[in-house]
C-alpha atoms as a PDB file:
ATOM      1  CA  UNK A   1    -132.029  37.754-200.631  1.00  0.00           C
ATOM      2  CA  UNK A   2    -130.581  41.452-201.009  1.00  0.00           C
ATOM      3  CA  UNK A   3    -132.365  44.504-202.368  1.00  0.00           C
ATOM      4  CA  UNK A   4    -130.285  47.434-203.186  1.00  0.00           C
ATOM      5  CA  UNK A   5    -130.038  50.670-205.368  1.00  0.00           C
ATOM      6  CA  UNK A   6    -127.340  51.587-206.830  1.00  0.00           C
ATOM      7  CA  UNK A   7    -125.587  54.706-208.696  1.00  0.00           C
ATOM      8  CA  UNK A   8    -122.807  52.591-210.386  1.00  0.00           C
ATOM      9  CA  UNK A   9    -123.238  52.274-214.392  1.00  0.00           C
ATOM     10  CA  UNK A  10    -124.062  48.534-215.143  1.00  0.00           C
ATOM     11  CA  UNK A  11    -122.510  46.674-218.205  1.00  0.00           C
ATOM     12  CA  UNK A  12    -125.199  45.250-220.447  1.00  0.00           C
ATOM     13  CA  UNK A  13    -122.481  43.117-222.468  1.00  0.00           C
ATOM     14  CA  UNK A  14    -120.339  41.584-219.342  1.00  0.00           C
ATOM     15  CA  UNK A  15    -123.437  41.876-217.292  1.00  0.00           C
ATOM     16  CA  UNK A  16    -121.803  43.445-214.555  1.00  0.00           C
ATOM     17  CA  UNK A  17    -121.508  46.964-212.549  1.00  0.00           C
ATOM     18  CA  UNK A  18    -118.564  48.589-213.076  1.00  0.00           C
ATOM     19  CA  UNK A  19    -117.071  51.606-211.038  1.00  0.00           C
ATOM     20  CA  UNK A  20    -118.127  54.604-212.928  1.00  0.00           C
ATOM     21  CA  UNK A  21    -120.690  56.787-211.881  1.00  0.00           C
ATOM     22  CA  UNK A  22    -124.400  56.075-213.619  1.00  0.00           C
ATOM     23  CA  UNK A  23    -126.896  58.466-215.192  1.00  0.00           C
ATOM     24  CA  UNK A  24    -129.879  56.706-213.572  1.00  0.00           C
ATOM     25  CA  UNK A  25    -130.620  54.529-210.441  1.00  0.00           C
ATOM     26  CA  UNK A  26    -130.483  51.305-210.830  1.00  0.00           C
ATOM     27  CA  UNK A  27    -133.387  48.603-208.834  1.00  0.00           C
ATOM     28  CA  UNK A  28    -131.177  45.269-207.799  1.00  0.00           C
ATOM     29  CA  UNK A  29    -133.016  42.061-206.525  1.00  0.00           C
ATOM     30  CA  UNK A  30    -130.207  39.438-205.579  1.00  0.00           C
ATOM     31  CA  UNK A  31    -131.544  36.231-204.972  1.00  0.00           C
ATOM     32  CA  UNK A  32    -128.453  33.517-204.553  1.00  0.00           C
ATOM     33  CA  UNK A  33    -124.888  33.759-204.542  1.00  0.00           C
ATOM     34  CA  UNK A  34    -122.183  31.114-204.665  1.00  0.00           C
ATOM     35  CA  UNK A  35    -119.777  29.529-201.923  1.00  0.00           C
ATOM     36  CA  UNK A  36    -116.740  32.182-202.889  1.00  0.00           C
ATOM     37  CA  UNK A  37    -119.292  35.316-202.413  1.00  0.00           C
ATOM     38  CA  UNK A  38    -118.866  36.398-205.941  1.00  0.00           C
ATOM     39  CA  UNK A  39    -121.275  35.549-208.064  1.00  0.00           C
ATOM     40  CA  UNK A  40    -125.038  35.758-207.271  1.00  0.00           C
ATOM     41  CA  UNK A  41    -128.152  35.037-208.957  1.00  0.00           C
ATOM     42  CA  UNK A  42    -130.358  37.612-209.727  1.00  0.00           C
ATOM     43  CA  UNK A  43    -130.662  41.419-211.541  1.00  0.00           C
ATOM     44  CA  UNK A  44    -131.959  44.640-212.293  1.00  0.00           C
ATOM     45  CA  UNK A  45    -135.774  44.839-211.721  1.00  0.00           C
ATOM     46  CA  UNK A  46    -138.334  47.745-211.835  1.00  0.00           C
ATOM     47  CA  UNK A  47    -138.447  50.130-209.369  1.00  0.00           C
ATOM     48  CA  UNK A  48    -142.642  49.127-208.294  1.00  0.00           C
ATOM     49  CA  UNK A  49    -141.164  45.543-208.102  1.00  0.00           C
ATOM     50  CA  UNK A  50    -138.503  46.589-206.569  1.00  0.00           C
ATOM     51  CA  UNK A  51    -140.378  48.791-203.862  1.00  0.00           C
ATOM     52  CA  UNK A  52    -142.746  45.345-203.626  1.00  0.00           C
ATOM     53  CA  UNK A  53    -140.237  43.017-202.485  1.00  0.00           C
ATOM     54  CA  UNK A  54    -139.061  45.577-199.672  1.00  0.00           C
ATOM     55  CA  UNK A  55    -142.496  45.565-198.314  1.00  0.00           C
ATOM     56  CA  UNK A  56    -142.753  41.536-198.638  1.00  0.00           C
ATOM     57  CA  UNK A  57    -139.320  41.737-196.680  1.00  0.00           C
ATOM     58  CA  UNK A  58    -140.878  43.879-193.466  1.00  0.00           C
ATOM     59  CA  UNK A  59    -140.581  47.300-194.983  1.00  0.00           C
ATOM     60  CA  UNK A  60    -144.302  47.823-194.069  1.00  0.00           C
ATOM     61  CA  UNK A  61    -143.551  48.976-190.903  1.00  0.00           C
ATOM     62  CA  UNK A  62    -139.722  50.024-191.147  1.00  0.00           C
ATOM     63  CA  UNK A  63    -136.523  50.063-193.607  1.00  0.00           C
ATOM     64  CA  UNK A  64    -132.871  50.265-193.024  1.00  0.00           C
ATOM     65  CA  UNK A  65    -130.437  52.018-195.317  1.00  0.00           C
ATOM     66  CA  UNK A  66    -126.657  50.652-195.187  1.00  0.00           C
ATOM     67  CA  UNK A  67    -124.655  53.666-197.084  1.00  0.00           C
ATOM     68  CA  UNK A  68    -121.202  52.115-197.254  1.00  0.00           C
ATOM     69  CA  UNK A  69    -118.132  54.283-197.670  1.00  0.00           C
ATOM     70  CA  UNK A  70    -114.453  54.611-199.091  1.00  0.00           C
ATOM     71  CA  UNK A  71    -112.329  51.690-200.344  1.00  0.00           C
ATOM     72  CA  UNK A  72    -115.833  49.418-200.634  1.00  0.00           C
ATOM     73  CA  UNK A  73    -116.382  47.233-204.047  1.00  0.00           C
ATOM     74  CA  UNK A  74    -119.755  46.230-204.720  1.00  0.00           C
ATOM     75  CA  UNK A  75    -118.927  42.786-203.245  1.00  0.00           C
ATOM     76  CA  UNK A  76    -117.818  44.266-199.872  1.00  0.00           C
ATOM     77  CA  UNK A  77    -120.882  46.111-199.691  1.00  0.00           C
ATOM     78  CA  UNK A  78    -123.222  42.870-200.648  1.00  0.00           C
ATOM     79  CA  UNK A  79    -121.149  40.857-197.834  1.00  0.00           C
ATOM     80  CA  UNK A  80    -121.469  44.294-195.059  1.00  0.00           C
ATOM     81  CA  UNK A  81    -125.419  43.974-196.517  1.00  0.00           C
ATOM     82  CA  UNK A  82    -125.421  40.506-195.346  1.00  0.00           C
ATOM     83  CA  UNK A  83    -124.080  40.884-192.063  1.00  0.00           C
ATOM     84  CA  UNK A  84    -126.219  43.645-190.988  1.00  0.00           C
ATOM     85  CA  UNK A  85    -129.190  42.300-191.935  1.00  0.00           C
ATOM     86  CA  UNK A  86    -128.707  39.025-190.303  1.00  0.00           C
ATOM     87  CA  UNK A  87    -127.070  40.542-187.272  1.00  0.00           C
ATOM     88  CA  UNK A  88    -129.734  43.513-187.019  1.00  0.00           C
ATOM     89  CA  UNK A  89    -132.398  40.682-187.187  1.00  0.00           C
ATOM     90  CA  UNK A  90    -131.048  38.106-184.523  1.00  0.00           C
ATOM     91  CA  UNK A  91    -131.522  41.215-181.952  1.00  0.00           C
ATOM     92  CA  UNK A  92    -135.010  41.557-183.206  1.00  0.00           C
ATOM     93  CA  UNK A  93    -135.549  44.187-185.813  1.00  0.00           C
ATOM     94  CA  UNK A  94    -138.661  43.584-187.962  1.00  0.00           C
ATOM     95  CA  UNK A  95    -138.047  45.608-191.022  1.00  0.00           C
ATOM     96  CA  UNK A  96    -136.361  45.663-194.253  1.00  0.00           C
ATOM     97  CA  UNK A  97    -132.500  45.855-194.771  1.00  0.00           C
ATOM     98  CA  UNK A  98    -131.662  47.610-198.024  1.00  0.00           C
ATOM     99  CA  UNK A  99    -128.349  49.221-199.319  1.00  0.00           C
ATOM    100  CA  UNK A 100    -127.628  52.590-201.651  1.00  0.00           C
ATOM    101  CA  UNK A 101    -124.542  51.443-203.507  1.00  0.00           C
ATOM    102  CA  UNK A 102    -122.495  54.115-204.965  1.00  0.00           C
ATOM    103  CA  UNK A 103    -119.173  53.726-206.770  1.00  0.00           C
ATOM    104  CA  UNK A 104    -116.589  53.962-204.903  1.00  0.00           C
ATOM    105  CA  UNK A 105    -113.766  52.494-206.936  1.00  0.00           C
ATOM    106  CA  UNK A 106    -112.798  49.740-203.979  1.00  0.00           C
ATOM    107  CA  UNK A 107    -108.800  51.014-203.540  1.00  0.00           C
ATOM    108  CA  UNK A 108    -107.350  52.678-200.796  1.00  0.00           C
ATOM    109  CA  UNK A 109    -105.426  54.492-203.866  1.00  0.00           C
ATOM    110  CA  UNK A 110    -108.761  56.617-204.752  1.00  0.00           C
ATOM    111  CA  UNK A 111    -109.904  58.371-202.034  1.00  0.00           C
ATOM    112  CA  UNK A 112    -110.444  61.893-203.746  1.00  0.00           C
ATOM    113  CA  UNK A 113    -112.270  59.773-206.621  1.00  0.00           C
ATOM    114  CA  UNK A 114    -114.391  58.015-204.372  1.00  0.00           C
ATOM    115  CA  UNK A 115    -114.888  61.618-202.522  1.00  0.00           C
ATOM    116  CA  UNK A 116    -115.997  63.451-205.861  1.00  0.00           C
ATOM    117  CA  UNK A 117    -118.586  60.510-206.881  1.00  0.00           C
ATOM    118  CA  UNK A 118    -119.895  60.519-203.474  1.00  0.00           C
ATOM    119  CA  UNK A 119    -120.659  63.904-203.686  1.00  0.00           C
ATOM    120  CA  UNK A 120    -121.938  63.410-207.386  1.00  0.00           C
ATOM    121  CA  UNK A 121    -124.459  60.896-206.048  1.00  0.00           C
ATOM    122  CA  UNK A 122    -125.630  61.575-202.641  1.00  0.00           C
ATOM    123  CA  UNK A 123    -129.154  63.427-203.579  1.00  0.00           C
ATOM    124  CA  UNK A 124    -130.041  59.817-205.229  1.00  0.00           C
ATOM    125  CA  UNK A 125    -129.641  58.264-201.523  1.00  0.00           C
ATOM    126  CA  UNK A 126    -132.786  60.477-201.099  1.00  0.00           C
ATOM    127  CA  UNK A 127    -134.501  61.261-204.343  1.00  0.00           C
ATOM    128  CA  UNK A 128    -134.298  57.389-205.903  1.00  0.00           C
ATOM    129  CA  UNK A 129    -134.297  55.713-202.109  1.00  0.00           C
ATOM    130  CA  UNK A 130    -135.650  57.401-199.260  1.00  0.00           C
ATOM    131  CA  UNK A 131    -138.487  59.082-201.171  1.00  0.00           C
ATOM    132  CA  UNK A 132    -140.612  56.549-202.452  1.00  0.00           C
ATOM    133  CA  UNK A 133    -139.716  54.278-199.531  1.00  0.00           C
ATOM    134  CA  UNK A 134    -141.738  57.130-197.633  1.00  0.00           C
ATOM    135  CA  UNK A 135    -144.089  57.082-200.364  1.00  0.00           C
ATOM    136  CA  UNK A 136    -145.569  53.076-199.599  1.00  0.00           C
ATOM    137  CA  UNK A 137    -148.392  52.843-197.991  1.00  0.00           C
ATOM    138  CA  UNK A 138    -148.369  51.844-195.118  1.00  0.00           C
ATOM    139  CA  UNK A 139    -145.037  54.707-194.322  1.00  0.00           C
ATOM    140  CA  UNK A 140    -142.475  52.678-192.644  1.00  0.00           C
ATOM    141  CA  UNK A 141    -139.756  54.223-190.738  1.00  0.00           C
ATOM    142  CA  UNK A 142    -136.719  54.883-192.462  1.00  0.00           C
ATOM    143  CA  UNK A 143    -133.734  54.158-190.794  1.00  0.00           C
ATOM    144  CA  UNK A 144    -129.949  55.160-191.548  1.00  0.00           C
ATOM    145  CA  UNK A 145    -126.943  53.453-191.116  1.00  0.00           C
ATOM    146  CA  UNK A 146    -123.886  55.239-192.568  1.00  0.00           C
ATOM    147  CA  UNK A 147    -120.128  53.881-192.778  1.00  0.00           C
ATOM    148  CA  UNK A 148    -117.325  56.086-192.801  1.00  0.00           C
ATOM    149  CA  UNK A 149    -117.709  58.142-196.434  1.00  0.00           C
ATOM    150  CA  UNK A 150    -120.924  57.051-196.503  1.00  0.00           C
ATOM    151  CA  UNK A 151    -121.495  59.636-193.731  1.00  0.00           C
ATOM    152  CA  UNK A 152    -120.491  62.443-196.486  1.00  0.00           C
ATOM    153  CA  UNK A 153    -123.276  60.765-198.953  1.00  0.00           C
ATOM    154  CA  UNK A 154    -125.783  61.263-196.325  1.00  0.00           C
ATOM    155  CA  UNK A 155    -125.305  64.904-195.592  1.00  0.00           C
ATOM    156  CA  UNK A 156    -124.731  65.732-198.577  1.00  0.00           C
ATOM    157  CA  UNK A 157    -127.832  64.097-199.985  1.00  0.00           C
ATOM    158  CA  UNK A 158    -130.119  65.579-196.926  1.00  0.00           C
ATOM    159  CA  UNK A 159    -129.032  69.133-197.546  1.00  0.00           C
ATOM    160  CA  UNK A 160    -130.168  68.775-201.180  1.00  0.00           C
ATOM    161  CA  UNK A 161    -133.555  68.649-200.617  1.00  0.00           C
ATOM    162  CA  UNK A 162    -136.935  71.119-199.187  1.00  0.00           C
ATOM    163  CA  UNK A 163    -139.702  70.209-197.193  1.00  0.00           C
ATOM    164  CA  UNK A 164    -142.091  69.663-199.847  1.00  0.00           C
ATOM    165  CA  UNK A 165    -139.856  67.331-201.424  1.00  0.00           C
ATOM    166  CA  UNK A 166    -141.597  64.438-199.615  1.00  0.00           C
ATOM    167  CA  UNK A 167    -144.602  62.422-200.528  1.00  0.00           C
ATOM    168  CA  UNK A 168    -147.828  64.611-201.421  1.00  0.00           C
ATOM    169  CA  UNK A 169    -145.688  67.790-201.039  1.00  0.00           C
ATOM    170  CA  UNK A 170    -145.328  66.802-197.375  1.00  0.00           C
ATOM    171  CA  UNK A 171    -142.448  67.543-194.743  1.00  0.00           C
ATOM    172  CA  UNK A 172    -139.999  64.272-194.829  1.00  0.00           C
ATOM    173  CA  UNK A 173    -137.541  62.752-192.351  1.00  0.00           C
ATOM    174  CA  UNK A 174    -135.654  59.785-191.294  1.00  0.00           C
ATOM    175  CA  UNK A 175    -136.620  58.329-187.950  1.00  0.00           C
ATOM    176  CA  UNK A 176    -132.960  57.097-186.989  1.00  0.00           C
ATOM    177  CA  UNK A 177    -129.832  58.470-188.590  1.00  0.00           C
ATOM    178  CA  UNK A 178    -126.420  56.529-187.653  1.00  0.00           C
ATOM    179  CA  UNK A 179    -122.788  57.093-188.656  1.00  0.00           C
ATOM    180  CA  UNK A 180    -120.134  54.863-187.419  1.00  0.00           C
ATOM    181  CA  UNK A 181    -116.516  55.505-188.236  1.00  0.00           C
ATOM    182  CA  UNK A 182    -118.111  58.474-189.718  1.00  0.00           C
ATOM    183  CA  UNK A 183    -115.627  60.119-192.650  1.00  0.00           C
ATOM    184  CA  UNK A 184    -116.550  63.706-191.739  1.00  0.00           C
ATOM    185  CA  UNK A 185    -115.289  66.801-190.296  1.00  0.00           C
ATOM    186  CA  UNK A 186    -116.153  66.983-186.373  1.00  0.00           C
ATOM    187  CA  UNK A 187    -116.692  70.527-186.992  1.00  0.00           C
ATOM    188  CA  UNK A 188    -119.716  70.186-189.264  1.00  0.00           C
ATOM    189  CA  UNK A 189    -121.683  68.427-186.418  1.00  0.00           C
ATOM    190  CA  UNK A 190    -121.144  71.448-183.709  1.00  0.00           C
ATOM    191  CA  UNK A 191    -124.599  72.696-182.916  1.00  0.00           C
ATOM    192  CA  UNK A 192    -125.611  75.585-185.443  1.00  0.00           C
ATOM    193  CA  UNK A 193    -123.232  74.073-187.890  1.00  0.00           C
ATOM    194  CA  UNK A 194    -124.515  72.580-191.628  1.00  0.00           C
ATOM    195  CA  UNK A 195    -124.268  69.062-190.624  1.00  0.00           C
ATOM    196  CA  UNK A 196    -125.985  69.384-187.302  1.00  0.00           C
ATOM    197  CA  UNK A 197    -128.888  71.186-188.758  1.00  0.00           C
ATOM    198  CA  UNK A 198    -129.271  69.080-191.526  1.00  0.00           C
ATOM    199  CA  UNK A 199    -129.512  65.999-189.038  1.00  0.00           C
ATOM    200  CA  UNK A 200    -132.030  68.185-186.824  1.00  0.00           C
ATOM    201  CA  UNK A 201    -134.340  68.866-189.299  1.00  0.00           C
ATOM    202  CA  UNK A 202    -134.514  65.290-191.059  1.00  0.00           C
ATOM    203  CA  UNK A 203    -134.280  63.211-188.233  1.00  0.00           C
ATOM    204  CA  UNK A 204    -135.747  62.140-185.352  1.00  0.00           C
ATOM    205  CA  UNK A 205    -132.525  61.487-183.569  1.00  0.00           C
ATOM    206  CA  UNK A 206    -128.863  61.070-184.626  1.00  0.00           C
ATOM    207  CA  UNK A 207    -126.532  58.912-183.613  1.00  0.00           C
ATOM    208  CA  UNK A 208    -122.854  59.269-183.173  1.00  0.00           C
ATOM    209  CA  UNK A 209    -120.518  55.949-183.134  1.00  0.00           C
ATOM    210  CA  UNK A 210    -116.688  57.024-182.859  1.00  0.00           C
ATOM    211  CA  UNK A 211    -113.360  55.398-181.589  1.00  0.00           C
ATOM    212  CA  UNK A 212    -110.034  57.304-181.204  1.00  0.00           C
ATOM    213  CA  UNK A 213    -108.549  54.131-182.346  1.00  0.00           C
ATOM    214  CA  UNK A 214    -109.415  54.353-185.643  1.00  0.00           C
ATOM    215  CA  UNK A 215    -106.062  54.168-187.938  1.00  0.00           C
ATOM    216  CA  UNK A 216    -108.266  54.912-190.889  1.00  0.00           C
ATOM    217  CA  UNK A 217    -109.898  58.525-189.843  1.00  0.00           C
ATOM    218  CA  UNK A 218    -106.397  59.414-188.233  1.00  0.00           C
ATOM    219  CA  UNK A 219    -105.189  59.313-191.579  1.00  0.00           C
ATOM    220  CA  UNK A 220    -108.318  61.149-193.072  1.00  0.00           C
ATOM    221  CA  UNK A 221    -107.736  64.060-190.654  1.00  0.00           C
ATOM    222  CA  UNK A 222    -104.512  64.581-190.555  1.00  0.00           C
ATOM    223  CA  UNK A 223    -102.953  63.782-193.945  1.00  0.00           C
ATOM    224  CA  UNK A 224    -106.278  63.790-196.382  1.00  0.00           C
ATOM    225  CA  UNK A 225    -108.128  66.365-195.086  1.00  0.00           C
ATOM    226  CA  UNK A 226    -105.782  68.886-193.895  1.00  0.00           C
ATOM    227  CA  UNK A 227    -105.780  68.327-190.220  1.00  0.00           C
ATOM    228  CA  UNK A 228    -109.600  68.643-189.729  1.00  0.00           C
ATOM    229  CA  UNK A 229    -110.730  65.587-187.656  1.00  0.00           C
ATOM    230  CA  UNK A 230    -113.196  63.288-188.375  1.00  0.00           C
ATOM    231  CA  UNK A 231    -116.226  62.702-186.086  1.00  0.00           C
ATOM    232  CA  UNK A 232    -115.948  58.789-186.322  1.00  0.00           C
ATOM    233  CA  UNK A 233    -112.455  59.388-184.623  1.00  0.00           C
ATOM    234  CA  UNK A 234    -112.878  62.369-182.295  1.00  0.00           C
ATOM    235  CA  UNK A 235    -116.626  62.673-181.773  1.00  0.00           C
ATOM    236  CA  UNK A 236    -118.676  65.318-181.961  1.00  0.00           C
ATOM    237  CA  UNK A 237    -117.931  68.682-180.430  1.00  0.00           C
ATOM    238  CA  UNK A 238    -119.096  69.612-177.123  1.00  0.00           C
ATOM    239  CA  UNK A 239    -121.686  71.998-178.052  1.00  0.00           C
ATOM    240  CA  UNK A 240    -124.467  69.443-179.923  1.00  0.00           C
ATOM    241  CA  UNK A 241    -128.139  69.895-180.285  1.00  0.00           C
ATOM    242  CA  UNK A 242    -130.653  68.015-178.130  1.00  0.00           C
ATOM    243  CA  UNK A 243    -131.456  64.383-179.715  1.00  0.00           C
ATOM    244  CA  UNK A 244    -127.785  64.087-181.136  1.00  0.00           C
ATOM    245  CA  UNK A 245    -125.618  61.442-179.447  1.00  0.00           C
ATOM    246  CA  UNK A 246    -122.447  60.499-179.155  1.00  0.00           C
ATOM    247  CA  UNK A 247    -120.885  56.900-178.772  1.00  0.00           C
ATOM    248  CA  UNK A 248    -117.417  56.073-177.357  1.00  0.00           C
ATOM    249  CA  UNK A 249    -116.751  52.702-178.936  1.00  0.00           C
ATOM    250  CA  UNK A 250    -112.920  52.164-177.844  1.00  0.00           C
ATOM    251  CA  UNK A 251    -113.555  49.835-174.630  1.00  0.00           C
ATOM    252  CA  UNK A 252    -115.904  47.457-177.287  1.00  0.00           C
ATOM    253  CA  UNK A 253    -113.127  47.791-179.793  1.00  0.00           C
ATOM    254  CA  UNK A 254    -110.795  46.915-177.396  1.00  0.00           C
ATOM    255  CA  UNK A 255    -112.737  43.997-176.128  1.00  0.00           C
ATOM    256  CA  UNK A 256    -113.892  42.695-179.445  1.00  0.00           C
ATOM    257  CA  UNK A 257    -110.514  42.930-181.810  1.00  0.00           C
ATOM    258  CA  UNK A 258    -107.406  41.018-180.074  1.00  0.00           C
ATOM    259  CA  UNK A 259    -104.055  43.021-180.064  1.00  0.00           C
ATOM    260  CA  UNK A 260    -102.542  41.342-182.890  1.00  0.00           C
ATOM    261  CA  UNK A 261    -105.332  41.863-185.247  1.00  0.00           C
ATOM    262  CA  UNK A 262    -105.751  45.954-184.718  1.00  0.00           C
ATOM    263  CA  UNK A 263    -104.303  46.601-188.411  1.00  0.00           C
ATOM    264  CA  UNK A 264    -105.445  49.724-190.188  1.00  0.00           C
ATOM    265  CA  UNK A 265    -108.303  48.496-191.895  1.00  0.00           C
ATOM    266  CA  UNK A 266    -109.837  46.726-189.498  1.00  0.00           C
ATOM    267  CA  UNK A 267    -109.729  49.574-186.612  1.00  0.00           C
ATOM    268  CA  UNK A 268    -112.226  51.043-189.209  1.00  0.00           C
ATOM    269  CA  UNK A 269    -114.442  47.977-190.073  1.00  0.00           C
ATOM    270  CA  UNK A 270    -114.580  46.388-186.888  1.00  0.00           C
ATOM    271  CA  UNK A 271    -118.445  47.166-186.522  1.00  0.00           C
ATOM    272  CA  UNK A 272    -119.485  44.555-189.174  1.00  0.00           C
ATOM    273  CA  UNK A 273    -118.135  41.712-187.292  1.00  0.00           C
ATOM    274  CA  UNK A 274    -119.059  42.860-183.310  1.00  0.00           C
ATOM    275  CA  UNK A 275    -122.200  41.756-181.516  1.00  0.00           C
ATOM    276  CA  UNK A 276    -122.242  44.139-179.386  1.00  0.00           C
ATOM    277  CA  UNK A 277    -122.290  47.126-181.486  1.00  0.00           C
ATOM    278  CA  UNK A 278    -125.342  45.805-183.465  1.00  0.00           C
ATOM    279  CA  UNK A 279    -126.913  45.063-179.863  1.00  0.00           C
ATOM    280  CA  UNK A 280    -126.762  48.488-179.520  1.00  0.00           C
ATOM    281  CA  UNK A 281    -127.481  49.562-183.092  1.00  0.00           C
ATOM    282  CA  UNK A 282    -130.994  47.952-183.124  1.00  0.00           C
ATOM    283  CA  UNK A 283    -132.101  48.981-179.556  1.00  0.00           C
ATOM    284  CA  UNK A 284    -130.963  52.719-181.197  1.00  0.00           C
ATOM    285  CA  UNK A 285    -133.397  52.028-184.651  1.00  0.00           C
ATOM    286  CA  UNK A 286    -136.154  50.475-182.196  1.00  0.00           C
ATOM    287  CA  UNK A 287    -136.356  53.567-181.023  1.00  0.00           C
ATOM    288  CA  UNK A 288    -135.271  52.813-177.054  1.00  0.00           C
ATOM    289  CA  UNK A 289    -134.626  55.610-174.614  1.00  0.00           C
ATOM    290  CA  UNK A 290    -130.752  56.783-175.393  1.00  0.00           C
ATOM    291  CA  UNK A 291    -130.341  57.273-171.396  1.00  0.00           C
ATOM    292  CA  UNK A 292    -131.100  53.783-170.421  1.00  0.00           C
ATOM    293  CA  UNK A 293    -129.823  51.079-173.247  1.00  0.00           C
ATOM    294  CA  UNK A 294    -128.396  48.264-171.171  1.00  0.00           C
ATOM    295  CA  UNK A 295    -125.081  48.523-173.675  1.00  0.00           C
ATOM    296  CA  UNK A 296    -124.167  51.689-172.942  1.00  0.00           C
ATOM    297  CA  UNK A 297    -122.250  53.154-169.493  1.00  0.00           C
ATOM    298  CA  UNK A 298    -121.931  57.028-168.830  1.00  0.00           C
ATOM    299  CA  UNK A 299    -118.788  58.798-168.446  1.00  0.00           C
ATOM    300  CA  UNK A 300    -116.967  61.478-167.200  1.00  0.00           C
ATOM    301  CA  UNK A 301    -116.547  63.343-170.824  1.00  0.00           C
ATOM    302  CA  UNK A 302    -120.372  63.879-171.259  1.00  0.00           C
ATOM    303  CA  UNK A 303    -120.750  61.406-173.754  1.00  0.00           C
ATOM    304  CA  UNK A 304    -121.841  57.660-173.382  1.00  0.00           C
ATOM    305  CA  UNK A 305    -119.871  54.419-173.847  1.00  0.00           C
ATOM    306  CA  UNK A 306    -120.292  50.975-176.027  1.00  0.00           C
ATOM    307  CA  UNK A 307    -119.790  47.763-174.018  1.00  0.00           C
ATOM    308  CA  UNK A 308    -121.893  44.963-174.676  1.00  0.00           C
END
């Protein structure tokens, strides 16, 4: 089963999403799909229904968000969906795994399309998702996972919205806030900077995954972007406010992709595929003291590193 929103316009006569942007969230409820992945059983439901099924799926006590990012097609993020979920939940989470799908066109030929619909979307991530997920009863914990653009969604859609935009009028927040290969500027995480005080004030602790060996992001930063790096590549700057962390994933990278398979795209997707980097991922969304995860090793650069 997969539960997801998503912003992409849906097809009434093919039956099918396509890769425009949508004037309304759609509620998706996917119940089978076949052996080649493609085509799966199931449709557009209510949002109450919708909201129902999350609960009967463990979102009474917590959900997970997967935000996907650039260069994903609705069937890469239903397969990344998968994965998580059944990864996340052989390490013990509890809760619900849910995805915000947004349109990214699924080319490595569209980034500053993708870029300008991710922007267009991002305050549905909160208004259509994480709002009336906060709004159950019992309140789960909302949890954030966040793959390279999808990064951009998330700060994007966080800085769109006030305190009383919560439940009853009431102050909202994620409880755990991820990015991995994270598709924005380092500079926007520095303490005192946009993106590090939008991640203070709606969560209770960010998390930072990164790897230098990312072919991807060094592309991003230095041909894309104009030179600016990205914190999935680079990390966050030195100066970072208290709760933020960052994660030094090359030694797992290293360990977990064999020298003749480090292409481009997969120095960027790696995470779907390693154990040890969801190990890590749900001890971080179960809420377990930063300083003293078994998968993680200090070092000499102030941050911490990933080898599980």
């Amino acid at each position: 089963m997969a539960l997801f929103f998503s912003r992409r316009t849906y097809n009434a006569q093919k039956k099918k999403f396509t890769l425009k942007p949508a004037a309304k969230t759609r509620y998706v409820h996917i119940t089978q799909k076949t052996a080649d992945g493609r085509i799966r059983k199931g449709g557009i439901i209510k949002k109450a229904k919708w909201l129902n099924l999350v609960q009967q799926q463990g979102g009474d006590s917590a959900v997970l968000i997967y935000v996907h990012g650039f260069n994903t097609s609705q069937k890469d993020m239903l397969d990344r969906l998968d994965k998580i979920e059944k990864s996340v939940r052989a390490n013990g989470y509890k809760g619900a795994v849910v995805a915000f799908d947004w349109p990214s066109d699924g080319s490595l030929h569209t980034y500053d399309s993708d870029r300008a619909d991710a922007k267009a979307v991002a305050p549905h991530l909160v208004g259509d998702g994480m709002l009336p997920l906060l709004g159950m009863s019992p309140k789960p914990k909302v949890h954030i996972l966040a793959h390279s653009m999808g990064a951009l969604v998330v700060l994007r859609a966080f800085s769109d919205f006030g305190d009383s935009a919560g439940p009853g009028n009431k102050i909202w927040s994620a409880d755990q806030i991820t990015f991995a290969s994270g598709d924005v500027d380092a500079d926007w995480l520095e303490k005192g900077a946009w993106g590090d005080l939008v991640l203070k004030k709606r969560s209770k602790r960010f998390t930072n995954y990164y790897s230098g060996k990312d072919k991807v992001l060094a592309l991003s930063g230095g041909l894309v972007n104009g030179g600016r790096e990205r914190v999935g590549r680079v990390g966050m700057p030195k100066l970072t406010s208290k709760g933020h962390w960052d994660i030094y994933c090359e030694e797992q990278y290293k360990r977990d992709v064999p020298k003749g398979q480090r292409k481009m795209a997969k120095s960027h997707r790696w995470w779907f595929d390693s154990k040890g980097f969801y190990k890590d991922l749900s001890l971080t969304i179960d809420g377990h003291d930063a300083k003293t995860m078994p998968t993680r090793h200090k070092t000499n650069i102030g941050d911490q590193l990933l080898l599980a």
